[in-house]
N, C-alpha and C. Protein backbone atom coordinates (compact mmCIF):
# COMPACT_ATOMS: atom_id res chain seq x y z
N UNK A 1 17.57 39.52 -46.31
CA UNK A 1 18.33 40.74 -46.20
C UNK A 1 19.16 40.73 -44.92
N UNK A 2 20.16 41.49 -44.74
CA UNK A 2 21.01 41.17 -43.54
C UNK A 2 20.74 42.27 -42.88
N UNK A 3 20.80 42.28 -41.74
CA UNK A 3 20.13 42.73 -40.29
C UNK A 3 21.49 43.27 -39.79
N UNK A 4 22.92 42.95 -39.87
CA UNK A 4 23.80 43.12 -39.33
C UNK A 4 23.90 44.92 -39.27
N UNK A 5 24.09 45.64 -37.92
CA UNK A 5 23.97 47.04 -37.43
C UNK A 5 25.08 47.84 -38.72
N UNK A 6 26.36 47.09 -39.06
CA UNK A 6 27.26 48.23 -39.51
C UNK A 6 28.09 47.17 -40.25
N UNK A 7 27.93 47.83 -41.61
CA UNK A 7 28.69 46.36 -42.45
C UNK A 7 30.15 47.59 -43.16
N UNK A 8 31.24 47.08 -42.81
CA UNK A 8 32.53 47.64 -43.30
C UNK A 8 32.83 47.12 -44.33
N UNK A 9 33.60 47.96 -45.27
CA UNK A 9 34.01 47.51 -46.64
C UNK A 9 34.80 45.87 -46.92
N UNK A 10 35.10 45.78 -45.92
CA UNK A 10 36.06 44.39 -45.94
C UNK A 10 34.99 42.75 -45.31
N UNK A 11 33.87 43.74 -44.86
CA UNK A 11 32.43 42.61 -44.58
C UNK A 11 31.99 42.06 -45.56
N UNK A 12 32.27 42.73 -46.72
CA UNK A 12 31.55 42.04 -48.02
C UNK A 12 32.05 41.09 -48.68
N UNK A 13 31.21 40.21 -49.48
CA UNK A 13 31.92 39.15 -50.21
C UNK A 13 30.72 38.73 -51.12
N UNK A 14 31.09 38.09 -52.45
CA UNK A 14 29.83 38.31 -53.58
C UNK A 14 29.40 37.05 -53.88
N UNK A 15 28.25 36.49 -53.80
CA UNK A 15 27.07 35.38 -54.03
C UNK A 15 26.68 35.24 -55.58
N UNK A 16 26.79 34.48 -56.41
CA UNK A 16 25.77 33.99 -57.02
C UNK A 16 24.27 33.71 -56.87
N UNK A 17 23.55 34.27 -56.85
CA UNK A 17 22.35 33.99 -56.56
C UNK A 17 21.04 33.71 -58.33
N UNK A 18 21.46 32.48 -58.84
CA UNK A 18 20.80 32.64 -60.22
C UNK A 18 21.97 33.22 -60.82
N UNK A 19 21.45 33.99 -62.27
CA UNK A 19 21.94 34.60 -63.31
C UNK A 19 23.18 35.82 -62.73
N UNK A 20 22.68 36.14 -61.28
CA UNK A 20 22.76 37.91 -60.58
C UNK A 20 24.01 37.54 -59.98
N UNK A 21 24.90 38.46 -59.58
CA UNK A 21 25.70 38.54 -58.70
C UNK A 21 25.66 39.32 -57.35
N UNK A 22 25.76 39.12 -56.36
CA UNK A 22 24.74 39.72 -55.16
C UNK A 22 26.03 40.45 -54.09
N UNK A 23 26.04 41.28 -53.74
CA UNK A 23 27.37 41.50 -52.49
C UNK A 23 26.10 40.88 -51.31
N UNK A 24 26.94 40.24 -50.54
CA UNK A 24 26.12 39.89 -49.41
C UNK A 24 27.61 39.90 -48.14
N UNK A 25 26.82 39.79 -46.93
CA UNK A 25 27.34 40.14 -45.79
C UNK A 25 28.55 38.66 -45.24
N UNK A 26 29.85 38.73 -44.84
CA UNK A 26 30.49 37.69 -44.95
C UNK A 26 29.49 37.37 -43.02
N UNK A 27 29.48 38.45 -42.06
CA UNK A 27 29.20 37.08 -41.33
C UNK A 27 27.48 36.73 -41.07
N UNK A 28 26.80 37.44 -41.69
CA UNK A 28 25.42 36.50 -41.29
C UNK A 28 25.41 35.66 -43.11
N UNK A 29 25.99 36.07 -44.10
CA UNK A 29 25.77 35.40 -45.40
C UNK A 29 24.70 35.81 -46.13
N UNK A 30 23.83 36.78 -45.54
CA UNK A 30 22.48 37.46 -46.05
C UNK A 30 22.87 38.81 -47.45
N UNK A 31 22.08 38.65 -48.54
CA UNK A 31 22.25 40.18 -48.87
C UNK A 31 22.02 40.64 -48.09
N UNK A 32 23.06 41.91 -49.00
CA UNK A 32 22.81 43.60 -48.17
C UNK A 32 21.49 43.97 -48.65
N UNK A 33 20.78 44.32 -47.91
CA UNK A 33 19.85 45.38 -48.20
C UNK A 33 19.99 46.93 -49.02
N UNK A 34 19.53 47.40 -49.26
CA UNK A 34 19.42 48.38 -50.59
C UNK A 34 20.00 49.69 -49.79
N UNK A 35 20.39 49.91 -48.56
CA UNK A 35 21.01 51.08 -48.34
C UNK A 35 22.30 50.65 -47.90
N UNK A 36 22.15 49.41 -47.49
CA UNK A 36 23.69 48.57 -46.85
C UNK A 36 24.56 48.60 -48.49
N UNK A 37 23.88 48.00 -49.93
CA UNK A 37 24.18 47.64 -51.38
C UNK A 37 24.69 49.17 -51.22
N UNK A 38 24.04 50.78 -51.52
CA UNK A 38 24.46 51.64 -52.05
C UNK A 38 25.64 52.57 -51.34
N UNK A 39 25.48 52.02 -49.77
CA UNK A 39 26.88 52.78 -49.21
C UNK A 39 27.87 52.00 -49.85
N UNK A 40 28.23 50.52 -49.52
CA UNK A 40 28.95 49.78 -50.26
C UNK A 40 29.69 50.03 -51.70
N UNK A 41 28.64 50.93 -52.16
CA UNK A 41 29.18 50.93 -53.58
C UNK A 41 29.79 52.75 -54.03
N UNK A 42 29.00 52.94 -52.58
CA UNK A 42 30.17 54.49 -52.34
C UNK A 42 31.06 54.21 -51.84
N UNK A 43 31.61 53.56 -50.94
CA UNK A 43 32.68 53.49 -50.74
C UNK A 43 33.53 52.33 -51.59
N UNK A 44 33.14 51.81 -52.42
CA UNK A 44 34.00 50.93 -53.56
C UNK A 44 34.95 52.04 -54.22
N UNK A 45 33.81 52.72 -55.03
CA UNK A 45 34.12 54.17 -55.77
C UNK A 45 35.19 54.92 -55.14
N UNK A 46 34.68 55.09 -53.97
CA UNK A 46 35.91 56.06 -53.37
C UNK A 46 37.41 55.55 -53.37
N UNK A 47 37.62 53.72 -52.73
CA UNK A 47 38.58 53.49 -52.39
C UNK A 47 39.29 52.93 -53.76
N UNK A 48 38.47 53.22 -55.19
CA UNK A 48 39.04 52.99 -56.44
C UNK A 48 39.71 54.01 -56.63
N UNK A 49 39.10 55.31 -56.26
CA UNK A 49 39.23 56.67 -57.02
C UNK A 49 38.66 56.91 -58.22
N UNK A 50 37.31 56.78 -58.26
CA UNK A 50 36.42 57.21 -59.19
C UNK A 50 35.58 58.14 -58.59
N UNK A 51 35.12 58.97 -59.04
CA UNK A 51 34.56 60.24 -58.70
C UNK A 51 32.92 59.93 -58.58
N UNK A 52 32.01 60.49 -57.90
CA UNK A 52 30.76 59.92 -58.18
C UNK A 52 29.89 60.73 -58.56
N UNK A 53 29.18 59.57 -59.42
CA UNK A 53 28.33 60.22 -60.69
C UNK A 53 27.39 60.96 -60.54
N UNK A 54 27.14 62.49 -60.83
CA UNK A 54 26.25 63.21 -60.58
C UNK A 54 24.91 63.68 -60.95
């Protein structure tokens, strides 16, 4: 899991890991961890303009 303090939308970059596709951190190379994964994917949403699901 990546340790890195503050991961910005443009930190990310996506792994194969097996079958899965993983966002992981471009500079330690670690997945995100599960609250680092769900901001990430609020701010995907946002900077698409999709509304989030309630």
């Amino acid at each position: 899991m990546c340790n890195c303090a503050k991961i910005h939308f443009y930190d990310v970059d996506f792994k194969l890991y097996g079958m899965k596709v993983v966002p992981s951190c471009k500079n330690c190379g670690d997945p995100l961890s599960e609250d680092q994964a769900s901001k990430f994917t609020k701010d995907l949403m946002k900077y698409w303009g999709f509304e989030e699901e309630k």
